[in-house]
Protein backbone atom coordinates (compact mmCIF):
# COMPACT_ATOMS: atom_id res chain seq x y z
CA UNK A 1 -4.13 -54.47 -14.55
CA UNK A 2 -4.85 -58.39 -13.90
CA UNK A 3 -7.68 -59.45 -16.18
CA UNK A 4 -9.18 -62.77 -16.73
CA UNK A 5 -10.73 -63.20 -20.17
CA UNK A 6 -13.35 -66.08 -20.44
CA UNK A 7 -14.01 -67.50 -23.71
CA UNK A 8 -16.19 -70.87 -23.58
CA UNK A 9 -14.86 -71.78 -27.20
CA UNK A 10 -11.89 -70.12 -28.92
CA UNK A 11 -10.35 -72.01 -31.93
CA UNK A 12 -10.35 -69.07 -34.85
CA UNK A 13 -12.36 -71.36 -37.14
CA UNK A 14 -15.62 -71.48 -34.54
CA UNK A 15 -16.73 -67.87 -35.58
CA UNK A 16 -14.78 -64.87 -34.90
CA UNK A 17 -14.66 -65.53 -30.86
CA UNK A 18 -10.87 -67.43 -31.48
CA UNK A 19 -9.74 -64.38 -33.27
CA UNK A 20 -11.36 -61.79 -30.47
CA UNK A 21 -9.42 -63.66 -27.80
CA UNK A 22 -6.41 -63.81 -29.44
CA UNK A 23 -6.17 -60.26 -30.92
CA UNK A 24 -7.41 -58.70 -27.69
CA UNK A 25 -5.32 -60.49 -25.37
CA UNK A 26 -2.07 -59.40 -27.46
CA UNK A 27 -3.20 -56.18 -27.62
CA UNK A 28 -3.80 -56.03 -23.63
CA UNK A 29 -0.27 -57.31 -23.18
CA UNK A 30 1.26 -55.01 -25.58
CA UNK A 31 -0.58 -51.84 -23.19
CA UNK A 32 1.34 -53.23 -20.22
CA UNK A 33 -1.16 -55.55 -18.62
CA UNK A 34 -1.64 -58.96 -17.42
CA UNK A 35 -3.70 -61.04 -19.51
CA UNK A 36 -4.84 -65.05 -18.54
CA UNK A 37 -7.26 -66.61 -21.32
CA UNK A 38 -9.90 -69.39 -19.47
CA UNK A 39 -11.36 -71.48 -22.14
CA UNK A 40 -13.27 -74.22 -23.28
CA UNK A 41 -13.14 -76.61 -25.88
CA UNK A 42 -12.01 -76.00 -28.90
CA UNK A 43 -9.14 -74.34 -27.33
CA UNK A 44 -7.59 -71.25 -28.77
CA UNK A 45 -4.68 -71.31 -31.26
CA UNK A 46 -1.83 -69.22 -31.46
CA UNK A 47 -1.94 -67.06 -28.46
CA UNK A 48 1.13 -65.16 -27.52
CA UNK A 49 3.25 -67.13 -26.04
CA UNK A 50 3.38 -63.97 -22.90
CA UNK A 51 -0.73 -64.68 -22.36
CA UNK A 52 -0.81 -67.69 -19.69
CA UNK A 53 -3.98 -70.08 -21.30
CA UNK A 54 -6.06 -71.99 -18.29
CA UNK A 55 -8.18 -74.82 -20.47
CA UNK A 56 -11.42 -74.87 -18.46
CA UNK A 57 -12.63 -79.04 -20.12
CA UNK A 58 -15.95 -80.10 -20.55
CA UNK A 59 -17.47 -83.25 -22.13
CA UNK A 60 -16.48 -81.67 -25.66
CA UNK A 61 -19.30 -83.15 -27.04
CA UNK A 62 -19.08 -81.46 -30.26
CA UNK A 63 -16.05 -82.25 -31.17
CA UNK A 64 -15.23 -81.32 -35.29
CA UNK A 65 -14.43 -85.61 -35.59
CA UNK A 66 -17.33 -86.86 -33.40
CA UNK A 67 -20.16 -84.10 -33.15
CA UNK A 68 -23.08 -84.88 -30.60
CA UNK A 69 -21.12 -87.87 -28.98
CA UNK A 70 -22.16 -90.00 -26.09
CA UNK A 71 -19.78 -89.79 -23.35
CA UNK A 72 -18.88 -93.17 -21.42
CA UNK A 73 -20.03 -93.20 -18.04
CA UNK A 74 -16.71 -93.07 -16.57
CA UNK A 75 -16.29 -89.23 -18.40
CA UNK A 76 -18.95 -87.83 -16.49
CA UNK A 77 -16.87 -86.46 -13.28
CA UNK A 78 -19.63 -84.14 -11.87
CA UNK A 79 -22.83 -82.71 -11.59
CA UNK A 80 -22.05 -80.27 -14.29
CA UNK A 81 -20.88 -82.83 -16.71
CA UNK A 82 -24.68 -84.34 -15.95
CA UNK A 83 -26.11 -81.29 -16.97
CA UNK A 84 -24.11 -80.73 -19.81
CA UNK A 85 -25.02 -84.61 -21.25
CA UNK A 86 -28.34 -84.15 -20.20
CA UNK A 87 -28.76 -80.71 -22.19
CA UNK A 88 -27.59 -82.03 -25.35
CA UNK A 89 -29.90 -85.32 -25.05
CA UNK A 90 -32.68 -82.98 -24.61
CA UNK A 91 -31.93 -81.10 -28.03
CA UNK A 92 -30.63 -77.83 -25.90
CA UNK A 93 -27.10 -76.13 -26.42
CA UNK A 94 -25.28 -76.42 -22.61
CA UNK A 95 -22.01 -74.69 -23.30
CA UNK A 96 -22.85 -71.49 -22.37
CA UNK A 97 -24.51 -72.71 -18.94
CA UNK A 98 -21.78 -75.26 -17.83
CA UNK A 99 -18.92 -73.41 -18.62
CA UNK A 100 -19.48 -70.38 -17.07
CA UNK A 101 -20.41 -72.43 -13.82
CA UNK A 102 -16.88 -74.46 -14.48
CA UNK A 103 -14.97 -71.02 -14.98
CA UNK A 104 -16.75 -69.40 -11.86
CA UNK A 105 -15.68 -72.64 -9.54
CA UNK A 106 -12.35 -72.34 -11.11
CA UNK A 107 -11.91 -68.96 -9.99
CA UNK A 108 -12.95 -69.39 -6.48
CA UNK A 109 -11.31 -72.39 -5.63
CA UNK A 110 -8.07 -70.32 -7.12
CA UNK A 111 -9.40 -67.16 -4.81
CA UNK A 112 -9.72 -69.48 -1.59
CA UNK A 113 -5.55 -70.81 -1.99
CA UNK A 114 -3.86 -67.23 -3.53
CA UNK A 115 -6.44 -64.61 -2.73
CA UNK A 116 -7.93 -62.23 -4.88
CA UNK A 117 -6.03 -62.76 -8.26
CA UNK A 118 -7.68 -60.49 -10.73
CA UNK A 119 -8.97 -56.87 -11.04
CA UNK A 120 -11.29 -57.64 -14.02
CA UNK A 121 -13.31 -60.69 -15.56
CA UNK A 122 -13.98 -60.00 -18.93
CA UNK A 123 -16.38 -63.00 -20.58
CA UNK A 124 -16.57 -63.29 -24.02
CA UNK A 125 -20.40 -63.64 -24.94
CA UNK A 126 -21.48 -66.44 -22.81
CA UNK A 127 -23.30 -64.43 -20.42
CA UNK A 128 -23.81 -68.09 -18.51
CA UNK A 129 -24.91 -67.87 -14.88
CA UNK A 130 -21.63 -68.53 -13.19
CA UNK A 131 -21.12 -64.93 -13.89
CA UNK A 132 -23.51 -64.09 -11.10
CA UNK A 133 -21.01 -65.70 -8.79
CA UNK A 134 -18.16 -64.19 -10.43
CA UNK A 135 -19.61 -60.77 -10.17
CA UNK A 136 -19.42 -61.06 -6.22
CA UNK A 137 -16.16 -60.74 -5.78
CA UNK A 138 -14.53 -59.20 -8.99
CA UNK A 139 -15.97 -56.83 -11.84
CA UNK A 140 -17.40 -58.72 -14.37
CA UNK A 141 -17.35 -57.06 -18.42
CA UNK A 142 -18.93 -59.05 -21.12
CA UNK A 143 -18.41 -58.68 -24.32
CA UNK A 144 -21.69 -59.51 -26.87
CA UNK A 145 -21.16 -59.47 -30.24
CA UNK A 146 -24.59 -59.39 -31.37
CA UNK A 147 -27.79 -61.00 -29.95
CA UNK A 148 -28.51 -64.73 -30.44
CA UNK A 149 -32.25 -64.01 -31.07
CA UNK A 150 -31.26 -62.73 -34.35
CA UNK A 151 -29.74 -66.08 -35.53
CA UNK A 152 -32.99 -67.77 -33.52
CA UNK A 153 -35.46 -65.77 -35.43
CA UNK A 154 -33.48 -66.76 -38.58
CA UNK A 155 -33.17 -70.13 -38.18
CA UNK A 156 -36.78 -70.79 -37.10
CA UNK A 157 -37.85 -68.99 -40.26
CA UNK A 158 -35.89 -71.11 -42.51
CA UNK A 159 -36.79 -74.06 -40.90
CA UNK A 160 -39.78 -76.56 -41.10
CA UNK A 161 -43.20 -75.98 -39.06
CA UNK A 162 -42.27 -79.19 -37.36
CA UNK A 163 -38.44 -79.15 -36.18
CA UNK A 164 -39.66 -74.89 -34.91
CA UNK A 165 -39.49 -76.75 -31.53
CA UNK A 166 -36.58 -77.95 -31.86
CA UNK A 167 -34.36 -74.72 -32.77
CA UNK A 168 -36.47 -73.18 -29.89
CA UNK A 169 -34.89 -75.72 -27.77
CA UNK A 170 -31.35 -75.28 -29.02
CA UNK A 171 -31.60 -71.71 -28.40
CA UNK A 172 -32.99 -72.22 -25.24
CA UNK A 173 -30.02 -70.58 -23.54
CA UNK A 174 -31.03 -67.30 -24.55
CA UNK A 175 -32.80 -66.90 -22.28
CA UNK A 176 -30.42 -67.04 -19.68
CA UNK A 177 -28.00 -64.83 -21.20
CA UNK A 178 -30.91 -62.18 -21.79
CA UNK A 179 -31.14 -61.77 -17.27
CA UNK A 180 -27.31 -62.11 -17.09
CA UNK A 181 -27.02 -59.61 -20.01
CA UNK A 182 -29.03 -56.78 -18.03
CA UNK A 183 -27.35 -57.50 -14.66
CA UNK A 184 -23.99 -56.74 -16.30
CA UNK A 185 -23.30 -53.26 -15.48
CA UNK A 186 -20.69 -53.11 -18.75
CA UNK A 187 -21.26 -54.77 -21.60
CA UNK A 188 -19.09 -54.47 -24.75
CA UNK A 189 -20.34 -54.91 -28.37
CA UNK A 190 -19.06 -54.32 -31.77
CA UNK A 191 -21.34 -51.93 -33.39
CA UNK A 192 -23.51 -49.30 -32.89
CA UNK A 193 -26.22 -51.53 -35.06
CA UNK A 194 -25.29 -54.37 -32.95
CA UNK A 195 -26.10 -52.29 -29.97
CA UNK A 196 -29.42 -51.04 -30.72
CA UNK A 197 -30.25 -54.92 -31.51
CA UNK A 198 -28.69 -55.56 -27.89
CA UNK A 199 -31.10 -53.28 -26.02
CA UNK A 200 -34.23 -53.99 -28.24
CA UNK A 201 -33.73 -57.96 -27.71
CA UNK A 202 -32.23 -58.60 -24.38
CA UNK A 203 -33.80 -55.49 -22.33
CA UNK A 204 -30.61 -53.98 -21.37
CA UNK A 205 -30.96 -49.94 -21.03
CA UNK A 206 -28.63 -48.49 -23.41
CA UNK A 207 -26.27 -46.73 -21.04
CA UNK A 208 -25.11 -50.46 -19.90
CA UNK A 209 -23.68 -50.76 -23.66
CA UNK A 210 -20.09 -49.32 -24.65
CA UNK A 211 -18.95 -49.51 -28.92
CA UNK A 212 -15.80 -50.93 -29.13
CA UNK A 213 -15.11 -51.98 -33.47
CA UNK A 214 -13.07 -55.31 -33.76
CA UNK A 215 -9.66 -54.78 -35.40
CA UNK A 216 -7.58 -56.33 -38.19
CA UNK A 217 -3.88 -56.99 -39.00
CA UNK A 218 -2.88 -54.87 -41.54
CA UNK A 219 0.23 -56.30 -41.95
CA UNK A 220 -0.98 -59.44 -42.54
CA UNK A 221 -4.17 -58.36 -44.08
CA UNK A 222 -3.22 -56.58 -47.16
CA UNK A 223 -2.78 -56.00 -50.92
CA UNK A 224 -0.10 -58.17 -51.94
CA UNK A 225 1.68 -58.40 -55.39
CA UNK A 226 0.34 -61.70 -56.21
CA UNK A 227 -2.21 -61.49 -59.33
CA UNK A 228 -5.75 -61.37 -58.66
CA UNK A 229 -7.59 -64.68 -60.20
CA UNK A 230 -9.96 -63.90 -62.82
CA UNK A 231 -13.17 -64.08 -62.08
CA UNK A 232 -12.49 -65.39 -58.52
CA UNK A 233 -15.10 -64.45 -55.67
CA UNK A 234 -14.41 -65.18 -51.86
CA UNK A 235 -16.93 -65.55 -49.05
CA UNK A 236 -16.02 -66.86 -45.58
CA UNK A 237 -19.01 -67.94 -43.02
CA UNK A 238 -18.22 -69.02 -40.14
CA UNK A 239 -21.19 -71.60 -39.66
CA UNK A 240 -23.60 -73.37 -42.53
CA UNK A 241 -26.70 -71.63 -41.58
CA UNK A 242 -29.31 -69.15 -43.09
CA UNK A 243 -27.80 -66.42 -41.44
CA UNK A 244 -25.20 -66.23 -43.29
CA UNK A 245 -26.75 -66.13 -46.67
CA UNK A 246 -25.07 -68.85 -48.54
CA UNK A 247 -27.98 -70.09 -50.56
CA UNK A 248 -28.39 -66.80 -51.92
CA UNK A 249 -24.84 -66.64 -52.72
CA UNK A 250 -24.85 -69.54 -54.85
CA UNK A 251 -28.22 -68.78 -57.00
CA UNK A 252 -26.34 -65.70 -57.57
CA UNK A 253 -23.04 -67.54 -58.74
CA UNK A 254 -25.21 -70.26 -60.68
CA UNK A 255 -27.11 -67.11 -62.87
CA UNK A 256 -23.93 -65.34 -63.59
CA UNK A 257 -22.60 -68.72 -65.04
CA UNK A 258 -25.91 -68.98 -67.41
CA UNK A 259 -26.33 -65.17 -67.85
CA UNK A 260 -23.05 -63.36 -67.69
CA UNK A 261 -21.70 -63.99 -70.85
CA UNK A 262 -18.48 -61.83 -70.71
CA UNK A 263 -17.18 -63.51 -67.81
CA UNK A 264 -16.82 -67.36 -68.15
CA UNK A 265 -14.48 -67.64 -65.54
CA UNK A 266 -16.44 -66.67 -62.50
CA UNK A 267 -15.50 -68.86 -59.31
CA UNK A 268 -16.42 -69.07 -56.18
CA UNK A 269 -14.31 -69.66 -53.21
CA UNK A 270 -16.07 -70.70 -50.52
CA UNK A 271 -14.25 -70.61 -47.14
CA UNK A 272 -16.73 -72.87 -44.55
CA UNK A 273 -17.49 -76.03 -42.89
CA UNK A 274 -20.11 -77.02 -44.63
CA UNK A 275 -22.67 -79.90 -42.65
CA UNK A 276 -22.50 -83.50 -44.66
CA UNK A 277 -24.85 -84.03 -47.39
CA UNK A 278 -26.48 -80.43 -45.54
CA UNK A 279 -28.59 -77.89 -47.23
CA UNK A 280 -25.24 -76.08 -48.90
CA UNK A 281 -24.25 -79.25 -50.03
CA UNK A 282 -27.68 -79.91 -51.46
CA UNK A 283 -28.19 -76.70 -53.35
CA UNK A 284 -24.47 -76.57 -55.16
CA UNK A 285 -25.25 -80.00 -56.13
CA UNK A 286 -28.90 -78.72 -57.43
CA UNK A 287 -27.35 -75.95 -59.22
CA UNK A 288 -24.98 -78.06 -61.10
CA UNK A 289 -21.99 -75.77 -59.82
CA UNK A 290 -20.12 -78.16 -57.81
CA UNK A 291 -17.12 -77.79 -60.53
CA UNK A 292 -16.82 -73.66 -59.60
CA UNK A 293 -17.57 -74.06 -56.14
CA UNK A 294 -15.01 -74.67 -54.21
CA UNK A 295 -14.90 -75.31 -50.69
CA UNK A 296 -12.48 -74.83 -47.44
CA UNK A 297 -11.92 -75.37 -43.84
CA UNK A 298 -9.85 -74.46 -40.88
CA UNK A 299 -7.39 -72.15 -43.21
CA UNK A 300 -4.65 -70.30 -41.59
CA UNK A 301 -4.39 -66.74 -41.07
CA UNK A 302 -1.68 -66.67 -43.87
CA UNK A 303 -3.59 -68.79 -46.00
CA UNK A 304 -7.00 -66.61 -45.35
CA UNK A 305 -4.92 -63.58 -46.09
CA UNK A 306 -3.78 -64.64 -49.97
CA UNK A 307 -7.13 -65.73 -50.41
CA UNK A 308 -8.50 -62.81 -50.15
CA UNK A 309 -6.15 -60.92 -51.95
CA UNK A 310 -6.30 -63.27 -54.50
CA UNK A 311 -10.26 -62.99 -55.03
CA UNK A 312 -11.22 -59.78 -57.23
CA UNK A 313 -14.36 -59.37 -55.10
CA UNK A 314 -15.57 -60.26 -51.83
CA UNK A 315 -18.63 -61.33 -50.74
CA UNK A 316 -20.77 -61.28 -47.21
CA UNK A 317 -24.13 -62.34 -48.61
CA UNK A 318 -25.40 -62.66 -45.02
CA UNK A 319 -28.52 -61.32 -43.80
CA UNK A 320 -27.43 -60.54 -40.06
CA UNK A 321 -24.37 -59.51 -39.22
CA UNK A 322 -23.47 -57.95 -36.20
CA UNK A 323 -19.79 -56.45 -37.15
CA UNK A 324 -18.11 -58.92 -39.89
CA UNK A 325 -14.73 -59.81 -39.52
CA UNK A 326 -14.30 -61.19 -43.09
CA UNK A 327 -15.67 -57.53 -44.34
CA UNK A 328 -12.50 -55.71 -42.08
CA UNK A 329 -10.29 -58.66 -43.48
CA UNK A 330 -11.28 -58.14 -47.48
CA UNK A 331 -11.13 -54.09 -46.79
CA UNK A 332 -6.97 -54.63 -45.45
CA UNK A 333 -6.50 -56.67 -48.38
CA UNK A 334 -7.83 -53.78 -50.64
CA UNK A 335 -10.61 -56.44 -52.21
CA UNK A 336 -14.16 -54.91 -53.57
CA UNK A 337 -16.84 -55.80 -51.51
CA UNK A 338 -20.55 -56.64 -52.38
CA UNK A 339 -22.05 -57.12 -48.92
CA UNK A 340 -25.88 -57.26 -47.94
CA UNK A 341 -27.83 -54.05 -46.37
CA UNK A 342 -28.03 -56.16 -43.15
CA UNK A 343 -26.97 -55.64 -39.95
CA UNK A 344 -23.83 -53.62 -39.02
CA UNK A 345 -22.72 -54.54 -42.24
CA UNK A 346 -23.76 -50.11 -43.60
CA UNK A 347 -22.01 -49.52 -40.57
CA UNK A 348 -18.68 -50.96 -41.04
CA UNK A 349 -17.99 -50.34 -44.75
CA UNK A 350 -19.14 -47.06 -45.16
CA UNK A 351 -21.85 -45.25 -47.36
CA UNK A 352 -22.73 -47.38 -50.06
CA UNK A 353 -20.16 -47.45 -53.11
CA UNK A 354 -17.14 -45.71 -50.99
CA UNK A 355 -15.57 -49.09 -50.27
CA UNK A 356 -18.40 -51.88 -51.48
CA UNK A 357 -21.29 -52.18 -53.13
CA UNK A 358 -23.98 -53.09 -50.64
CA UNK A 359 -27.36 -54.95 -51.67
CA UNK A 360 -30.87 -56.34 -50.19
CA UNK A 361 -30.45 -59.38 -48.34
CA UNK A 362 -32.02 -62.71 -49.07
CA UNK A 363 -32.69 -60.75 -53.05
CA UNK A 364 -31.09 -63.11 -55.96
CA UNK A 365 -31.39 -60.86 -58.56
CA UNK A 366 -29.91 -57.75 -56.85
CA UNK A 367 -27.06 -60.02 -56.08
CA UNK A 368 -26.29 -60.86 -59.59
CA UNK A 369 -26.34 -57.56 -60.70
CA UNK A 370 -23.65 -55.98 -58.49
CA UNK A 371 -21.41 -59.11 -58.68
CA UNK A 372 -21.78 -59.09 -63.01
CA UNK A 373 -21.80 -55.12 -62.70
CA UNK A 374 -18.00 -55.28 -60.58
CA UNK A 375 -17.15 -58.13 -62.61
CA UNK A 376 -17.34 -56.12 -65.34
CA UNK A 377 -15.69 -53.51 -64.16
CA UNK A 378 -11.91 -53.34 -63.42
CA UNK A 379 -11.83 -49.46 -62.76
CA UNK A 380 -14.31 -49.57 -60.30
CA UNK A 381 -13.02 -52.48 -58.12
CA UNK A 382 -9.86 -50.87 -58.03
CA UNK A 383 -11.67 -47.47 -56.33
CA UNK A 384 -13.23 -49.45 -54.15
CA UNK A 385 -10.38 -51.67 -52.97
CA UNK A 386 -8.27 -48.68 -52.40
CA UNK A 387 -10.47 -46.92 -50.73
CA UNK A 388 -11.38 -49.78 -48.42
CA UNK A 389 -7.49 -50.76 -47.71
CA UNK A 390 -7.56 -46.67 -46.42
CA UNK A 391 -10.88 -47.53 -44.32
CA UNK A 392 -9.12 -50.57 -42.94
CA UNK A 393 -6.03 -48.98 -41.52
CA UNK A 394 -7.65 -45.84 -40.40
CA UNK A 395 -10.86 -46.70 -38.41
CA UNK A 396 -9.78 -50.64 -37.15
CA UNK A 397 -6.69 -51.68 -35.30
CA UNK A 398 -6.54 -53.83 -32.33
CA UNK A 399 -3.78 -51.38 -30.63
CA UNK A 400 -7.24 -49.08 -30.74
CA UNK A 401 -9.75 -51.87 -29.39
CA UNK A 402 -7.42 -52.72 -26.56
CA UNK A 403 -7.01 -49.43 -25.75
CA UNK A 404 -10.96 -48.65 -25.82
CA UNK A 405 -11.48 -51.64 -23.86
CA UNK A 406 -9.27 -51.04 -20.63
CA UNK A 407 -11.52 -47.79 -20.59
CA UNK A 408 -13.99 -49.95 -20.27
CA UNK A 409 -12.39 -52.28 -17.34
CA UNK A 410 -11.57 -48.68 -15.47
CA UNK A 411 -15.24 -47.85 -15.35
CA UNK A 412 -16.02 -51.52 -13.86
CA UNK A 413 -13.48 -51.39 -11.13
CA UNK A 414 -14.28 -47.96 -10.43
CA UNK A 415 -18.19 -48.87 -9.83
CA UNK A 416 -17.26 -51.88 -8.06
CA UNK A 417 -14.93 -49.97 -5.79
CA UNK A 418 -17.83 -47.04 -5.23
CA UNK A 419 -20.44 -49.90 -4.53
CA UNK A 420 -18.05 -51.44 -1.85
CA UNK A 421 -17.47 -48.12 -0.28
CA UNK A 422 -21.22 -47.07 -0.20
CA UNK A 423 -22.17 -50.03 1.74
């Protein structure tokens, strides 16, 4: 099978996107397939070297070392480069739009000089309206991790009455993905929650949706003989927002320094690009807990790895998740969890207490308690790391989500091909 897998950013460090593309695209190859990544800025790292990488450019106007840059005059090449400049000067978010419309006039330009190329297009939750083009002449799959309207809602409610127009701007593009979303006749997502969300918030009808988990590497993932750090906790977001719970994190950390007596020691290792002189900067600072918190970027897989099997718990404070990398990652490298009760969080670590201890989101004091409570407790972070290790290499593999997800390229050629035939 010849499939085309459009990602409009893919470095691992911009949310878990980087990591789907490169995972899934190794995993195609390994089934016997032909895999060609099309991407945006930042481009993907580490792909194998057997998956051929088309870079699709745009203005890369948020660029880590120059976010929200103006673009001489001489950059802008097109009418799509216009629209993208003219989007972000307007306060919206144009990647999605511009380069799905790029990728779709890459593809038929490539069409018109070799003929048809691919059997699938699998996008990689942009659901921009250059799929409508795509979608002509080859089967379009999508994959959508969870809606964007649960990070809008978020964000506007942690946000001032006055900048509410604003974020409604930014996430202007959801509305476009919401009519792409339910003209997709396959969509892929990562969870059953995440699916329910799906349907409720973008209209699809459920039978459009197919569950396909995210996997981990076990092999690099895992419990290795280096010593866990006393007192050490690990959490990993991908973006310094609300979402992700961070702020509830640290009022959590900052308590079990004043109140937790027996364990002095407690760290926290917090893996995330935090904004300048932002609202995470603000609050450690407020805290007085700069000198436990400690802060990363842009780590490797190897170096994400022996963090987390350095940490002797885990944390995803967040308070939507719609799968959770990070939780797979600290279940493979057999570290207790204390996750939120958000989300597909329940769904991906089990019943409460088999492999993590799972509390109400946004709620401080709940927090504290099950981090001092596993703190406390060696016994009972060594159940639940072993039995999460065992969760982790039973239930998620990427050998499995390829496999699931060429099922789900079979059923889009095969309704393309019955669609052609009927008319």
């Amino acid at each position: 099978m010849r499939i085309a897998l459009l990602s409009y950013r893919s470095k691992t460090h911009c949310g878990g996107q980087g990591v789907y593309v490169r995972h899934l695209s190794r995993g195609l190859l390994d089934l016997g397939h032909h895999v060609e990544v099309f991407s945006g800025q930042p481009y993907p790292e580490m792909l194998d070297p057997r998956v051929r990488l088309t870079e699709v450019p745009s203005l890369d106007l948020y660029r880590e070392s120059d976010p929200f840059r103006t673009p001489h005059p001489r950059e802008i090449r097109d009418h799509l480069d216009a629209l993208e400049v003219a989007t972000m000067w307007t306060a919206g978010f144009p990647e999605p739009r511009t380069f799905s419309l790029r990728a779709a006039r890459l593809l038929r330009q490539r069409r018109a000089m070799f003929g048809p190329e691919f059997d699938v297009v699998h996008d990689n939750q942009c659901l921009g309206t250059g799929l409508r083009n795509i979608a002509g002449h080859t089967p379009v799959v999508a994959t959508v991790h969870h809606p964007i309207t649960r990070d809008r809602a978020v964000d506007l409610a942690a946000t001032t009455w006055w900048r509410r127009p604003l974020v409604r701007r930014w996430y202007g593009f959801a509305t476009m993905q919401k009519k792409i979303a339910r003209n997709v006749p396959d969509l892929i997502t990562v969870s059953s929650a995440s699916a329910v969300d799906i349907a409720e918030d973008f209209g699809v009808r459920p039978e459009q949706l197919h569950v396909v988990p995210l996997g981990v590497d076990t092999g690099l993932f895992n419990p290795t003989a280096a010593q866990r750090v006393a007192g050490r906790i690990v959490a990993v977001a991908s973006a310094d927002r609300p979402l992700k719970g961070i702020g509830t994190l640290l009022q959590a950390v900052a308590r079990l320094r004043t109140h937790h007596n027996t364990r002095p020691d407690v760290e926290l290792q917090l893996i995330a690009r935090l904004e300048p002189n932002g609202r995470t900067e603000k609050l450690i600072a407020e805290l007085g807990i700069s000198d436990i918190v400690h802060t990363s970027a842009g780590l490797s897989d190897t170096d994400l790895a022996a963090m987390f099997a350095s940490a002797e718990i885990a944390c995803i404070p967040s308070l939507y998740e719609g799968f959770s990398l990070p939780a797979v990652e600290a279940m493979a490298s057999g570290t207790p969890i204390v996750a939120s009760r958000a989300g597909a969080l329940p769904e991906v670590l089990g019943a409460a207490g088999e492999c993590a201890e799972l509390v109400d989101p946004g709620d401080v004091a709940d927090l504290t308690r099950a981090l001092g409570g596993l703190l406390d407790s060696p016994q009972r972070r060594q159940r639940l790391g072993t039995a999460g290790r065992r969760r982790a290499v039973d239930v998620f593999s990427w050998e499995s989500v390829a496999a699931q997800t060429v099922l789900v390229y079979e059923q889009a050629i095969q309704r393309a091909t019955s669609a052609r035939l009927s008319c």
